[in-house]
Every structure is written in structure tokens, then in C-alpha cells.
Protein backbone atom coordinates (compact mmCIF):
# COMPACT_ATOMS: atom_id res chain seq x y z
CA UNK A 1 25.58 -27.98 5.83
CA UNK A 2 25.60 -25.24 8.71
CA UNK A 3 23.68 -22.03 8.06
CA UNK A 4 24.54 -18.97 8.77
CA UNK A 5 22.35 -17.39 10.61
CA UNK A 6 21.84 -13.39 10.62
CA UNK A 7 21.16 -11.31 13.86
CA UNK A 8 17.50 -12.07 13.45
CA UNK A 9 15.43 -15.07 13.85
CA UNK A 10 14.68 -15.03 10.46
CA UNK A 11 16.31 -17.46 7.60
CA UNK A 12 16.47 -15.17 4.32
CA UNK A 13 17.24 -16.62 0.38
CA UNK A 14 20.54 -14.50 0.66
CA UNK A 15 21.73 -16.78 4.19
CA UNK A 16 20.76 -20.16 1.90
CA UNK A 17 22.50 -18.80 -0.95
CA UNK A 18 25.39 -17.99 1.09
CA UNK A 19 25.60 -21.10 3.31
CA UNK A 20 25.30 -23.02 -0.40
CA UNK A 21 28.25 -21.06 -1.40
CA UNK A 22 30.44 -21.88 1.49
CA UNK A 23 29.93 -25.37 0.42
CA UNK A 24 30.19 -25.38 -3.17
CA UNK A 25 31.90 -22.72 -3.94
CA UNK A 26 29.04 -21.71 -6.86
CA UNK A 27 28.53 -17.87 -7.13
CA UNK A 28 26.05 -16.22 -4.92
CA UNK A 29 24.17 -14.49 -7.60
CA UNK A 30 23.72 -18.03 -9.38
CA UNK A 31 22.38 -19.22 -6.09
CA UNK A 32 19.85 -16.49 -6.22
CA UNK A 33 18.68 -16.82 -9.42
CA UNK A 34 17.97 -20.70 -8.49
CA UNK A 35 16.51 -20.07 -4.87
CA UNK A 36 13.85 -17.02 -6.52
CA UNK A 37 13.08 -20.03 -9.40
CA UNK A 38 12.54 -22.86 -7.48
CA UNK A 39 9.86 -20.73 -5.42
CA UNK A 40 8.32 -19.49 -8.38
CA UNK A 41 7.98 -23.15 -9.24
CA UNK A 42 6.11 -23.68 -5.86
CA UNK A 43 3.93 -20.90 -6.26
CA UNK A 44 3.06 -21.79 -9.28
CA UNK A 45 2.53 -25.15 -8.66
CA UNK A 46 0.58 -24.60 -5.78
CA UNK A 47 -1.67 -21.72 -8.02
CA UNK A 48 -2.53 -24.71 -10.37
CA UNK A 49 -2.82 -27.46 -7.95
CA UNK A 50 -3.56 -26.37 -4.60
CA UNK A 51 -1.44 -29.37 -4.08
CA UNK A 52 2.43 -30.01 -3.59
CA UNK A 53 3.99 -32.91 -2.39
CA UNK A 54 7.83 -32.92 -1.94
CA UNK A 55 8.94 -36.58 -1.38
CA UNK A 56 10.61 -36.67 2.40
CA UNK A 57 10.26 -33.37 2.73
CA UNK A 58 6.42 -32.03 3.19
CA UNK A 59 3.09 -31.49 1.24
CA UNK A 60 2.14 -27.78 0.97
CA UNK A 61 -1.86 -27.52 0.56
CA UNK A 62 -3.91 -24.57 -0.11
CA UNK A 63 -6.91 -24.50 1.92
CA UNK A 64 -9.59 -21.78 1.68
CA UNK A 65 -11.28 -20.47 4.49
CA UNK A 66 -14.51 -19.38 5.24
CA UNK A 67 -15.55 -15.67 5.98
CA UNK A 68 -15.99 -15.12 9.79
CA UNK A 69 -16.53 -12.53 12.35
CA UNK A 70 -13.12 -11.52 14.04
CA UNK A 71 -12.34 -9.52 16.71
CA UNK A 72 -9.59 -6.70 17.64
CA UNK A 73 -8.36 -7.38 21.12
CA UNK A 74 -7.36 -3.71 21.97
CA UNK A 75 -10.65 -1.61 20.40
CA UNK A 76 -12.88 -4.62 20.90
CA UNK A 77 -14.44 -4.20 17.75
CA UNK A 78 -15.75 -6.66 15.51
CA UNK A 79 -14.90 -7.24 12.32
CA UNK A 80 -15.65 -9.55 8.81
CA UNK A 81 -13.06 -11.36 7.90
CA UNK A 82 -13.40 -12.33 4.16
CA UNK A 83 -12.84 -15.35 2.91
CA UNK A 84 -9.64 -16.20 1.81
CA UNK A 85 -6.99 -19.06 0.27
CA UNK A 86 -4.59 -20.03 3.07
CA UNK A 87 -0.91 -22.14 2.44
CA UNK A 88 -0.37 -24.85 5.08
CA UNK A 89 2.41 -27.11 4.98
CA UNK A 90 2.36 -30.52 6.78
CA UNK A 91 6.54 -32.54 7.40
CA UNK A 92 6.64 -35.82 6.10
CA UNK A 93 7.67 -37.97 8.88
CA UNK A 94 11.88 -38.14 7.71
CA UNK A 95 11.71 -34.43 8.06
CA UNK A 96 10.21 -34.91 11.38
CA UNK A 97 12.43 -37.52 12.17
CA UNK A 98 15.63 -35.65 11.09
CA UNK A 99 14.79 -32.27 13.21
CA UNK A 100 13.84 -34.81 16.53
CA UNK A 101 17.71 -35.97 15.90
CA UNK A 102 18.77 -32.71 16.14
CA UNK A 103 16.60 -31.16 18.82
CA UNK A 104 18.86 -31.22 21.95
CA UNK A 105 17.57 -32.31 25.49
């Protein structure tokens, strides 16, 4: 599977959808409908759980943070930053494995 990448950096649900259908030859707007559901899945998931583990893929965690004071770099004023729930993800070790493979020297 090769994706198509646009002029930017970023990866967007219509480039998956559209690398999919390349492969498959299942209609785009199917695609869709299945890439926007299985995120709603993971949101909601990770609204109930704070906790999703996808087996050789990665756990996604919801952390919360702490208020603290911050700091903007061109006014130099200080600011409180409220406390907040953050999404981390951690790569299982096959992800990381898999992308090392790939990674040329």
C-alpha cells in the first residue's frame, strides 16, 4: 500500500480513502464514511476509557495535566494555563519495528 501524498506534509482521511481505493477498488465515499466511523469509535472509546490499546499498533492514553504558569516568548508575558485532558499515543514495538525497516540510511 503506497499513499499518496498531497503537496503538504500532512496525511488527510480523503489521501487514505483514496490510496484504499487504488487498491480495492471500493468507492471513495464508502471509504469515508468508514475512515469518519472508525475515529468516532476512538474518540469515543477514549471519552469512556481514557484507555485504547490497538494490538501491534499503539495504546492511545488520555492524560490530564495540571494547571501551570506559561509563558509567551515574543510579549514575555505570563500566563495560566488551565488544566486540561491531553491524547498521547505510545507504538507498540512491531509498529516501531516496521517504520525502522523502512527508514532509509
Amino acid at each position: 500500500m503506497v499513499i499518496q501524498k498531497n503537496n503538504r506534509d500532512n496525511l488527510k482521511k480523503e489521501d487514505i480513502s483514496k490510496d484504499i481505493f487504488l487498491n480495492t477498488g471500493v468507492p471513495k465515499l464508502y471509504l469515508s464514511k468508514i475512515i469518519n466511523d472508525i475515529l468516532n469509535i476512538l474518540i469515543s472509546s477514549l471519552n469512556l476509557k481514557r484507555n485504547l490499546k490497538i494490538k501491534n499498533f499503539g495504546t492511545f492514553k488520555v492524560l490530564k495535566k495540571k494547571s501551570r504558569i506559561g509563558r509567551n516568548p515574543k510579549n514575555n508575558k505570563t500566563y495560566t494555563i488551565s488544566s486540561r485532558l491531553v491524547a498521547t499515543f505510545k507504538a507498540s514495538n512491531k509498529l516501531n519495528l516496521k517504520i525502522r525497516k523502512n527508514v532509509k540510511k
